[in-house]
C-alpha atoms as a PDB file:
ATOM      1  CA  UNK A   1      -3.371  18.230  10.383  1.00  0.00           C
ATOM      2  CA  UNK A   2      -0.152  16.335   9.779  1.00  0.00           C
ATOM      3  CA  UNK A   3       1.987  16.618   7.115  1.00  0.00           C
ATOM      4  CA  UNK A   4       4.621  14.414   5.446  1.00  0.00           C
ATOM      5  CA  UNK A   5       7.144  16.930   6.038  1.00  0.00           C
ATOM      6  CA  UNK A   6       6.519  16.316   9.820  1.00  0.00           C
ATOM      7  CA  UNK A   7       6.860  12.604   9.520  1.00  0.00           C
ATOM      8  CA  UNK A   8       9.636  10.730  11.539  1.00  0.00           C
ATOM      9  CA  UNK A   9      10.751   7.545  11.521  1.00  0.00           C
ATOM     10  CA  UNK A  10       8.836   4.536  13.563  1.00  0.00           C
ATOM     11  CA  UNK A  11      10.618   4.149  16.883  1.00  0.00           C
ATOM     12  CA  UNK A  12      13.172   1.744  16.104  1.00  0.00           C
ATOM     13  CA  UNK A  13      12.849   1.722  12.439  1.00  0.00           C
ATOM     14  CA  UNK A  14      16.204   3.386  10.193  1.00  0.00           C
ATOM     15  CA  UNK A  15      15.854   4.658   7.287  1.00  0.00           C
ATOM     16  CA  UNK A  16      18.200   4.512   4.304  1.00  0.00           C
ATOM     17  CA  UNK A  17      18.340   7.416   2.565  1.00  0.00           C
ATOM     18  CA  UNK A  18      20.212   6.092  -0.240  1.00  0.00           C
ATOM     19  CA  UNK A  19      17.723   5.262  -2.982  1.00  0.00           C
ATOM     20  CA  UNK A  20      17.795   1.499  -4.591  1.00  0.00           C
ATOM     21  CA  UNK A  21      20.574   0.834  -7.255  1.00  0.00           C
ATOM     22  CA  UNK A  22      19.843   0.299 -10.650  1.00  0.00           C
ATOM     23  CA  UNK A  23      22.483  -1.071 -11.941  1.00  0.00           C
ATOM     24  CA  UNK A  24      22.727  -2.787 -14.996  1.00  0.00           C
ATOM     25  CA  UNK A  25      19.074  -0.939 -15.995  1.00  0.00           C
ATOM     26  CA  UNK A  26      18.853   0.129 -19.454  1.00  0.00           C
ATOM     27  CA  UNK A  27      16.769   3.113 -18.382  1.00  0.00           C
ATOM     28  CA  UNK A  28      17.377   5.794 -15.915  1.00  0.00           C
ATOM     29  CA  UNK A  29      15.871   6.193 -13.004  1.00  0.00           C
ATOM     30  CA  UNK A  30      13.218   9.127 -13.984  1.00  0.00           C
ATOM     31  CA  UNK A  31      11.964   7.156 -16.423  1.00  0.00           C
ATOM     32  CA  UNK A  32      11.251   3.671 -14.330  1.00  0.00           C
ATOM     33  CA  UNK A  33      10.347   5.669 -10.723  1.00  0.00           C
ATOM     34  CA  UNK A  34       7.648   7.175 -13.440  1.00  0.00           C
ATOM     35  CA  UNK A  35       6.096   4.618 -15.174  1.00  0.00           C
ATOM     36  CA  UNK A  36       5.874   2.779 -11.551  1.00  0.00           C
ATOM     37  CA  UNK A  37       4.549   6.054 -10.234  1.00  0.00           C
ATOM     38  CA  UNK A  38       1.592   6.087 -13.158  1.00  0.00           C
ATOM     39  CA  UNK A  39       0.927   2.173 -12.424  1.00  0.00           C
ATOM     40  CA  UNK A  40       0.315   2.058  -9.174  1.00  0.00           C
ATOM     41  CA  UNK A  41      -1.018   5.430  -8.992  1.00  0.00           C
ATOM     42  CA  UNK A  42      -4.349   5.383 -11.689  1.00  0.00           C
ATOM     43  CA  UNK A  43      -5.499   2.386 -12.831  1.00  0.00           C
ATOM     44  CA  UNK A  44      -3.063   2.171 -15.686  1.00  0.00           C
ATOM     45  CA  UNK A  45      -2.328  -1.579 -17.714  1.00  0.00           C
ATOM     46  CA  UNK A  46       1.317  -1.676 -18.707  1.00  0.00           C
ATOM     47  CA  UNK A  47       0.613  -1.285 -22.411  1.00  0.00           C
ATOM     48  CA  UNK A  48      -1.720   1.989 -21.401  1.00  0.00           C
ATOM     49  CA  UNK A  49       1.536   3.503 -19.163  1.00  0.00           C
ATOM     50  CA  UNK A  50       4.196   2.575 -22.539  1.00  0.00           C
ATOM     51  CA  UNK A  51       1.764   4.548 -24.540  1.00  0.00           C
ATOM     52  CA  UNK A  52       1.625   7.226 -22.572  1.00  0.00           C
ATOM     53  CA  UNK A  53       5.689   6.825 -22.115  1.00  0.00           C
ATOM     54  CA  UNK A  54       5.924   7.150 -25.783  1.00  0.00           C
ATOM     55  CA  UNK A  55       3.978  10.375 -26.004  1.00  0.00           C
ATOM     56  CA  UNK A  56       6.172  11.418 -23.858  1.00  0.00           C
ATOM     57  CA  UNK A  57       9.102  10.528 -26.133  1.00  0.00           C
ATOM     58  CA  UNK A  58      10.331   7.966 -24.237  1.00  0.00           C
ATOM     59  CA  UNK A  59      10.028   4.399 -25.799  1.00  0.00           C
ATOM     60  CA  UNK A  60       9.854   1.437 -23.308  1.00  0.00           C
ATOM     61  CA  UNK A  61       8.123  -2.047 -23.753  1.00  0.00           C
ATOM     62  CA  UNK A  62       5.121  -2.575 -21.839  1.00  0.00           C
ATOM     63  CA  UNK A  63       7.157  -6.550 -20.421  1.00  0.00           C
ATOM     64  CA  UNK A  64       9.765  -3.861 -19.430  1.00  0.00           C
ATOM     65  CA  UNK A  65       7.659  -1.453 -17.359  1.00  0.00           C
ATOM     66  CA  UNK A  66       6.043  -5.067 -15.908  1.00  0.00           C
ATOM     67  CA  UNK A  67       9.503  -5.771 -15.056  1.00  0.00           C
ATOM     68  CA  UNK A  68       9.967  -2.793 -13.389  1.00  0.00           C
ATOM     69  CA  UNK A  69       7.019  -2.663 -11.464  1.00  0.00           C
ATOM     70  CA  UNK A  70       7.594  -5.805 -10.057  1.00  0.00           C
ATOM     71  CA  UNK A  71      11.109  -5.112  -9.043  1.00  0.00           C
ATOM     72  CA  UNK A  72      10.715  -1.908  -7.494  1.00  0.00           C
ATOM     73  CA  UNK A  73       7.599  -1.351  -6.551  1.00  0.00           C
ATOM     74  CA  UNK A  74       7.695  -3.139  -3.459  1.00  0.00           C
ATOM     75  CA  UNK A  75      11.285  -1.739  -2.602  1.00  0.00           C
ATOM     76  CA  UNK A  76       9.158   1.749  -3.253  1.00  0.00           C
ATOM     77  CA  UNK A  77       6.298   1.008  -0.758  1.00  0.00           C
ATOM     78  CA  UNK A  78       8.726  -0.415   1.902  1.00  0.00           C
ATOM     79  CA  UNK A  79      11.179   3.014   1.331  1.00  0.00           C
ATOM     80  CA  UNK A  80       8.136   4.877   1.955  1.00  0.00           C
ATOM     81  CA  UNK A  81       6.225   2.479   5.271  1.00  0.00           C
ATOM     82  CA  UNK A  82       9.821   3.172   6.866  1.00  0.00           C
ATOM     83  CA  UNK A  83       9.442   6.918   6.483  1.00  0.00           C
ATOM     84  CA  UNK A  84       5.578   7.037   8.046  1.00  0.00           C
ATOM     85  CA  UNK A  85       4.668   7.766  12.036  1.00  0.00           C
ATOM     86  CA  UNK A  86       3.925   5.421  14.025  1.00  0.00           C
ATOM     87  CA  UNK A  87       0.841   4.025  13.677  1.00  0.00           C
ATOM     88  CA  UNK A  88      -1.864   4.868  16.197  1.00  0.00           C
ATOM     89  CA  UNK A  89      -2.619   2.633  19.061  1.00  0.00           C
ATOM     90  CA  UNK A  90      -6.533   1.940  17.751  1.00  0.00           C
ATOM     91  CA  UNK A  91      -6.641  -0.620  14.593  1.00  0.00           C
ATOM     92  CA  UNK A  92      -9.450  -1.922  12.448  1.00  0.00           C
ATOM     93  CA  UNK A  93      -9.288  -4.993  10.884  1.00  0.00           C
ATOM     94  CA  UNK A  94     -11.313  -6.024   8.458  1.00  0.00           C
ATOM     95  CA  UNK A  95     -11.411  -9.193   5.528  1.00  0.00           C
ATOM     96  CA  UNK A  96     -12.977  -9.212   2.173  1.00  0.00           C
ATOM     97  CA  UNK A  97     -13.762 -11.919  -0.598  1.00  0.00           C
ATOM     98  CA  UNK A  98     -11.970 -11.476  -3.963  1.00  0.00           C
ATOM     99  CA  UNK A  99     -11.707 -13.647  -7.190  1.00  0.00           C
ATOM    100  CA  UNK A 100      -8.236 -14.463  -7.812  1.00  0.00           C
ATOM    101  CA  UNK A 101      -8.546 -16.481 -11.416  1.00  0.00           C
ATOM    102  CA  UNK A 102     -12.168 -17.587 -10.615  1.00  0.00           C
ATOM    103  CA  UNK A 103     -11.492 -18.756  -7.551  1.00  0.00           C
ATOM    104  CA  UNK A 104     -12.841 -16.888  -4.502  1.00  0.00           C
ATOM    105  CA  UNK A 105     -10.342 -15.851  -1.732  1.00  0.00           C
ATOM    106  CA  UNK A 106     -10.136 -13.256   1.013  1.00  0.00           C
ATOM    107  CA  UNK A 107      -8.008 -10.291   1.665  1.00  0.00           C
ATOM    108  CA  UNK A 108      -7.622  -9.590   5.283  1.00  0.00           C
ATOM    109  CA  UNK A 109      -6.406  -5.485   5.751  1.00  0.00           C
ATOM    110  CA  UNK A 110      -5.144  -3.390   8.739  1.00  0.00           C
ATOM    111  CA  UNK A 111      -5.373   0.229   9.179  1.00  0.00           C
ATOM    112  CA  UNK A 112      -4.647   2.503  12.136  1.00  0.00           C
ATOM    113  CA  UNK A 113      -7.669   5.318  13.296  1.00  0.00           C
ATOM    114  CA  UNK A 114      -6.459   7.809  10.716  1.00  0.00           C
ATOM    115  CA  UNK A 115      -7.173   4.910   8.124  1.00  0.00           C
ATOM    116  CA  UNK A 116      -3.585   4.028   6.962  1.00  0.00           C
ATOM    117  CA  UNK A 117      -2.820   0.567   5.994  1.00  0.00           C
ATOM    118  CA  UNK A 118      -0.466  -0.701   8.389  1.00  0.00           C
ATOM    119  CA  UNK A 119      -0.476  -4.413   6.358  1.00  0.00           C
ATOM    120  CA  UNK A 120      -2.520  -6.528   4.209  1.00  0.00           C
ATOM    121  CA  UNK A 121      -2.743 -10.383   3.219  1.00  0.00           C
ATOM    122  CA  UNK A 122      -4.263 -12.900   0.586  1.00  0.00           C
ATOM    123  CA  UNK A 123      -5.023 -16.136   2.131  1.00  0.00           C
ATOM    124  CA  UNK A 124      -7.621 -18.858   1.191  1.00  0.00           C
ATOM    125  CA  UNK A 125      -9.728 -19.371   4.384  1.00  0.00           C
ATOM    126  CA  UNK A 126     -10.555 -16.649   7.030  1.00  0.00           C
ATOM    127  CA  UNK A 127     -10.848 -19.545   9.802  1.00  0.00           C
ATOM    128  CA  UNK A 128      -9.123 -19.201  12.988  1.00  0.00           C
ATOM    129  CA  UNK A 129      -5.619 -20.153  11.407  1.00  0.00           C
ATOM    130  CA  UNK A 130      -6.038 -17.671   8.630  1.00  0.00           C
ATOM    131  CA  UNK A 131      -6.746 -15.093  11.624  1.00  0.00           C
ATOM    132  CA  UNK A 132      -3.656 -16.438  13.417  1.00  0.00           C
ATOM    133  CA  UNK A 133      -0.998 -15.956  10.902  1.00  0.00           C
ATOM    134  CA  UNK A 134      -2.542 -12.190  10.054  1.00  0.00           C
ATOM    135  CA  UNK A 135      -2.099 -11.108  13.352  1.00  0.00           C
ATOM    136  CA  UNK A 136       1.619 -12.398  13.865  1.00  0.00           C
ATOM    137  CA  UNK A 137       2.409 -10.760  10.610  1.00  0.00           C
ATOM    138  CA  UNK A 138       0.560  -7.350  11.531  1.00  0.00           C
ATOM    139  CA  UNK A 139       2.686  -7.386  15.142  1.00  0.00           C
ATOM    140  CA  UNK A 140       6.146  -8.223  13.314  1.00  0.00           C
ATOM    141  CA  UNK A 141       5.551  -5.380   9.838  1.00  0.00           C
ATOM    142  CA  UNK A 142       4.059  -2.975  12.615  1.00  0.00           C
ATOM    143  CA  UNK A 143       6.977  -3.426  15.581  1.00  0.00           C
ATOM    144  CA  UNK A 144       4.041  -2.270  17.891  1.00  0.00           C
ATOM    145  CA  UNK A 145       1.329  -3.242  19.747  1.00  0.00           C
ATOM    146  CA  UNK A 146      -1.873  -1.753  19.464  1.00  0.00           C
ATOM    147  CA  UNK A 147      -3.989  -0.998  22.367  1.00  0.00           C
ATOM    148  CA  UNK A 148      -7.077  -1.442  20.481  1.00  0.00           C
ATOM    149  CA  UNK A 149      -8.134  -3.732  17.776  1.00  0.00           C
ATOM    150  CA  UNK A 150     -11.385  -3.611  15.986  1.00  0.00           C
ATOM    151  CA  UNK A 151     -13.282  -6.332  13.840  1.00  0.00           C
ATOM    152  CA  UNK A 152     -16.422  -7.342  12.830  1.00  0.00           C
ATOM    153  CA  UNK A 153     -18.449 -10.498  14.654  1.00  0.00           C
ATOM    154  CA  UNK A 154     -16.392 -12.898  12.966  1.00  0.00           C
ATOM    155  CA  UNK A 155     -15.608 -15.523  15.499  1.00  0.00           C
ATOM    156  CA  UNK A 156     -11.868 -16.084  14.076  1.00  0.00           C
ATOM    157  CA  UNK A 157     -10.891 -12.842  15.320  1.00  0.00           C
ATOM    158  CA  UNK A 158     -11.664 -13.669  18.585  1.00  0.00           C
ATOM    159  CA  UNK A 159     -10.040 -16.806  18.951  1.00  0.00           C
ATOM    160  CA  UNK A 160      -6.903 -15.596  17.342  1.00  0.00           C
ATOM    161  CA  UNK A 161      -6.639 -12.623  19.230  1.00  0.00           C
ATOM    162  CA  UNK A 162      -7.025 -14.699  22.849  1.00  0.00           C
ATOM    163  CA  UNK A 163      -4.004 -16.761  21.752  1.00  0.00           C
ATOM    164  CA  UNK A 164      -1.987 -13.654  20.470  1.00  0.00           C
ATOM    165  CA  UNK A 165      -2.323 -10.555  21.618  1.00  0.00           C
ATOM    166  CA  UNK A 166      -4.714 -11.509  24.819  1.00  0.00           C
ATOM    167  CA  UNK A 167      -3.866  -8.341  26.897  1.00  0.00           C
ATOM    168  CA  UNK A 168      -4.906  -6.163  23.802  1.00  0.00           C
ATOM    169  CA  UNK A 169      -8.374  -4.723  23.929  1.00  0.00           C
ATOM    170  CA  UNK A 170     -10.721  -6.622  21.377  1.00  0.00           C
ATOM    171  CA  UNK A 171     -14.161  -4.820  20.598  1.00  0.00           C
ATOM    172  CA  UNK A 172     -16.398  -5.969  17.711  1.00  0.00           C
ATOM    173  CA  UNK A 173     -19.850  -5.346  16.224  1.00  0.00           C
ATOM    174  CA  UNK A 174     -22.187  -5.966  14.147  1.00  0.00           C
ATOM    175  CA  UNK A 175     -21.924  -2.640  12.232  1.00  0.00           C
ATOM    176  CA  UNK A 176     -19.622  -1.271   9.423  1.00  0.00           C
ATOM    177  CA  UNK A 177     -16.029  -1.017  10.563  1.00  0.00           C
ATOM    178  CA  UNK A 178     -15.661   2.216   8.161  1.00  0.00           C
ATOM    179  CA  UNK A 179     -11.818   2.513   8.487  1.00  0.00           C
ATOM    180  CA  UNK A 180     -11.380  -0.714   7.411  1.00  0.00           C
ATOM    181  CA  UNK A 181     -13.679  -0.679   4.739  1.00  0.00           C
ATOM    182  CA  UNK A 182     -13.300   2.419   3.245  1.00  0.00           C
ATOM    183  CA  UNK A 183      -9.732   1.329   2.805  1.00  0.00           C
ATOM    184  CA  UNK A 184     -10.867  -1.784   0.508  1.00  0.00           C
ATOM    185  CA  UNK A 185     -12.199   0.851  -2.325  1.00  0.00           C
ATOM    186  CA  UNK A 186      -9.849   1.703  -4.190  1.00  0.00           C
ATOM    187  CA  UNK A 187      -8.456  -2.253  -4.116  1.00  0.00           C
ATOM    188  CA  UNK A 188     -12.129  -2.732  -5.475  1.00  0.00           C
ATOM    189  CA  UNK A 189     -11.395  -0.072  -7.986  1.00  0.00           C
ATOM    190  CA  UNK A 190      -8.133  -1.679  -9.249  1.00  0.00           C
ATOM    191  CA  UNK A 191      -9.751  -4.989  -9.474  1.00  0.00           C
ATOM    192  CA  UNK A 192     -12.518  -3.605 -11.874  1.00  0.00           C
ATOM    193  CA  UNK A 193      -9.614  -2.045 -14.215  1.00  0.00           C
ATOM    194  CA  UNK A 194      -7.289  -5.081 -13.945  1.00  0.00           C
ATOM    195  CA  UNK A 195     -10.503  -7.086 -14.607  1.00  0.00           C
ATOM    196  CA  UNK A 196     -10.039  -9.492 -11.664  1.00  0.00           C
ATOM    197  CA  UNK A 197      -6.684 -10.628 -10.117  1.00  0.00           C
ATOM    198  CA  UNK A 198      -4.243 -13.673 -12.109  1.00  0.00           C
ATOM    199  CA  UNK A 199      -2.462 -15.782  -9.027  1.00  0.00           C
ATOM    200  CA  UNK A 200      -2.781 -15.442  -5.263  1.00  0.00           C
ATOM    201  CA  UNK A 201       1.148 -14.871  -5.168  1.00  0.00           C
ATOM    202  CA  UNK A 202       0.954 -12.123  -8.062  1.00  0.00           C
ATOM    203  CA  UNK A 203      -2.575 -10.653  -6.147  1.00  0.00           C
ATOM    204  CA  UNK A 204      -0.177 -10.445  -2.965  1.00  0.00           C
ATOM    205  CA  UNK A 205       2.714  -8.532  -4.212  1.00  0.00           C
ATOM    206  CA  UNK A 206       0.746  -6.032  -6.326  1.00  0.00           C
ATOM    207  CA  UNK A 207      -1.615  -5.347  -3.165  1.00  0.00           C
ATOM    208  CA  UNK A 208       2.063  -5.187  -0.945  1.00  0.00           C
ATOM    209  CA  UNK A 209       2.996  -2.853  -3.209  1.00  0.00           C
ATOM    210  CA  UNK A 210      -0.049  -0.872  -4.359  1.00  0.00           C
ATOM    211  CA  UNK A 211      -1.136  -0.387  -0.439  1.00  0.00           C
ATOM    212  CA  UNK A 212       2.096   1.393   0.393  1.00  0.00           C
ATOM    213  CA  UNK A 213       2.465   3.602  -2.865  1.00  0.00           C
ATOM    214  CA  UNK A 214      -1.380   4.672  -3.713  1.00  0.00           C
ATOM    215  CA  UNK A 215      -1.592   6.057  -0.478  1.00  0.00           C
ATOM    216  CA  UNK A 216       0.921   8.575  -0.496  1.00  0.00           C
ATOM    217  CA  UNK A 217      -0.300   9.945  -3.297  1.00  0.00           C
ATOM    218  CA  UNK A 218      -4.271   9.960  -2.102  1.00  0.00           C
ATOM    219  CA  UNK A 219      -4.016  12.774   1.142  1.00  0.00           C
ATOM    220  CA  UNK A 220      -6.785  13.357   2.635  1.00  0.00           C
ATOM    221  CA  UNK A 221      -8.300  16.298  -0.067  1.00  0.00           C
ATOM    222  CA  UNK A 222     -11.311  17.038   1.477  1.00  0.00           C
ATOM    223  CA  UNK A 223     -10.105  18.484   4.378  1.00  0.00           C
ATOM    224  CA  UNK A 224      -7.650  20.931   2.918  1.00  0.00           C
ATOM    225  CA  UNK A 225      -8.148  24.035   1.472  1.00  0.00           C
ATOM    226  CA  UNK A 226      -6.672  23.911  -2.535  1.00  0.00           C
ATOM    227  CA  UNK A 227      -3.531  25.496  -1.132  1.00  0.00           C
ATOM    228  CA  UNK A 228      -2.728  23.567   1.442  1.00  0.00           C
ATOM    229  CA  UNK A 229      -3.377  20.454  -0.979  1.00  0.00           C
ATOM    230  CA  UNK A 230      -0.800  21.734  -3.366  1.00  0.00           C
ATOM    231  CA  UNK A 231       1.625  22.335  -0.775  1.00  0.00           C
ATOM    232  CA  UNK A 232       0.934  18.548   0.882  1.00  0.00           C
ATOM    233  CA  UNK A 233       1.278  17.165  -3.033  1.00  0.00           C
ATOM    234  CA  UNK A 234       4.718  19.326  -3.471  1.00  0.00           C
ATOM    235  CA  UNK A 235       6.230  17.557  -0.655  1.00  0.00           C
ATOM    236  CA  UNK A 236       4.848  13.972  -0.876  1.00  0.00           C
ATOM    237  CA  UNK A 237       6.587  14.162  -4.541  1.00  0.00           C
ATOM    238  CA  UNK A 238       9.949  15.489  -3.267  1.00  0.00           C
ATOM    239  CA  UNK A 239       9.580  12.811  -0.592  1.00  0.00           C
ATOM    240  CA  UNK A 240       8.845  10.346  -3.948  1.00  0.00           C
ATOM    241  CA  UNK A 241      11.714  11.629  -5.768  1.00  0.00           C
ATOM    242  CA  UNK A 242      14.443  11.494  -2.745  1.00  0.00           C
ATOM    243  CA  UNK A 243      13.683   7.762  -2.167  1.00  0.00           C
ATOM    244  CA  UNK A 244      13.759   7.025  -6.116  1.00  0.00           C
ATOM    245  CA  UNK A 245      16.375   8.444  -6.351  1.00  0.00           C
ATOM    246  CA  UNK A 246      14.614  10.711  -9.660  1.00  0.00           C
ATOM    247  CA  UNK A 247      15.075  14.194  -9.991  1.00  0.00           C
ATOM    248  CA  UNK A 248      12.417  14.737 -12.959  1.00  0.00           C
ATOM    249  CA  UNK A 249       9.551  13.742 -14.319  1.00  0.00           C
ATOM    250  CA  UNK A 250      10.861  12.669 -18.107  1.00  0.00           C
ATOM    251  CA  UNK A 251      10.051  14.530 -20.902  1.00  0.00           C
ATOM    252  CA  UNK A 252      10.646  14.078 -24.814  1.00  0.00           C
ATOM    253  CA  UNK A 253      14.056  14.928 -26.293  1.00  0.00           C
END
């Protein structure tokens, strides 16, 4: 089984081991790289993670932690899609309706045969074009080809993927592609606690952001014995830490 601590870079990919400035931030670092952590990680609003901030001693404004989330979350999830493997040569591809202020849209997701997101998008159709301009974005976050791709029967996949990636094996089916859509769950599960999405643009970067961070924190517990789980948690949050730039969790004064 791998581990984080045996993760490398993606061929051709650097990574910065600097964490993000925060300059001109009224709070340190431990105390935004936690109430981001508790966000993304449970299915937290922003006036549930100040009130658990304050318990903690620590008083910050729910618009501030909003803020925050929205400033560095993304920087967070890219920080940490720089430090995974490669992805594997086999991905599932898979699109889903959700109601983004009423309105229904679709969110088309990516994950390699071990199930990790390799990108996601909002988009209004799921027509050929919609298709299209998934797959040139998958190709250019990835900076691989796959030699695989799976989908359902939908027929925009296949026209898509003849005009750009035609020497890529395409299989689909009628049946569940699990990967895929095991993957949309806990997106499912935010959108229950967030009761439904606000704006396509604000769906898009919360998704961005929640797809790269959620993960990291969600190994893969049922195949690990409780030590081993421990041990995979103890790194993934030293791994957290080093690209926050945090040392602590905060505590009260």
């Amino acid at each position: 089984m791998e581990l984080f601590s045996d993760w490398s870079c993606w061929e051709g990919a650097s990574v910065d081991n600097a964490p993000p400035s925060y300059k001109g931030h009224r709070y340190p670092v431990e105390v935004i790289a936690h109430c981001v952590w508790l966000h993304f990680r449970f299915p937290l609003s922003f006036r549930e993670v100040e009130e658990l901030m304050l318990e903690r001693g620590v008083m910050v404004s729910h618009e501030t932690i909003r803020r925050r989330c929205a400033k560095c979350g993304q920087s967070y999830a890219n920080d940490l899609h720089r430090r995974r493997s490669r992805p594997g040569d086999k991905w599932h591809l898979d699109e889903v309706f959700i109601r983004v202020n009423g309105e229904r849209k679709y969110l088309w997701r990516a994950v390699d045969a071990d199930g990790t997101v390799l990108d996601i998008l909002v988009q209004n159709q799921r027509d050929t074009a919609a298709a299209r301009r998934f797959f040139r974005r998958l190709l250019k976050k990835a900076c691989s080809v796959p030699r695989v791709v799976v989908t359902d029967k939908l027929r925009s996949y296949s026209a898509a993927h003849r005009e750009v990636m035609p020497s890529v094996e395409h299989r689909s089916h009628k049946g569940p592609n699990n990967r895929a859509e095991n993957s949309h769950q806990p997106t499912r599960q935010r959108e229950r606690a967030m009761k439904g999405f606000r704006s396509v643009g604000g769906t898009q970067r919360f998704l961005s952001a929640f797809s790269g961070i959620s993960p990291h924190f969600r190994p893969r517990r049922h195949l690990m014995t409780a030590v081993h789980y421990r041990v995979e948690m103890t790194i993934r949050f030293a791994i957290w830490d080093q690209i926050t730039g945090a040392t602590a969790p905060p505590t009260a004064a």
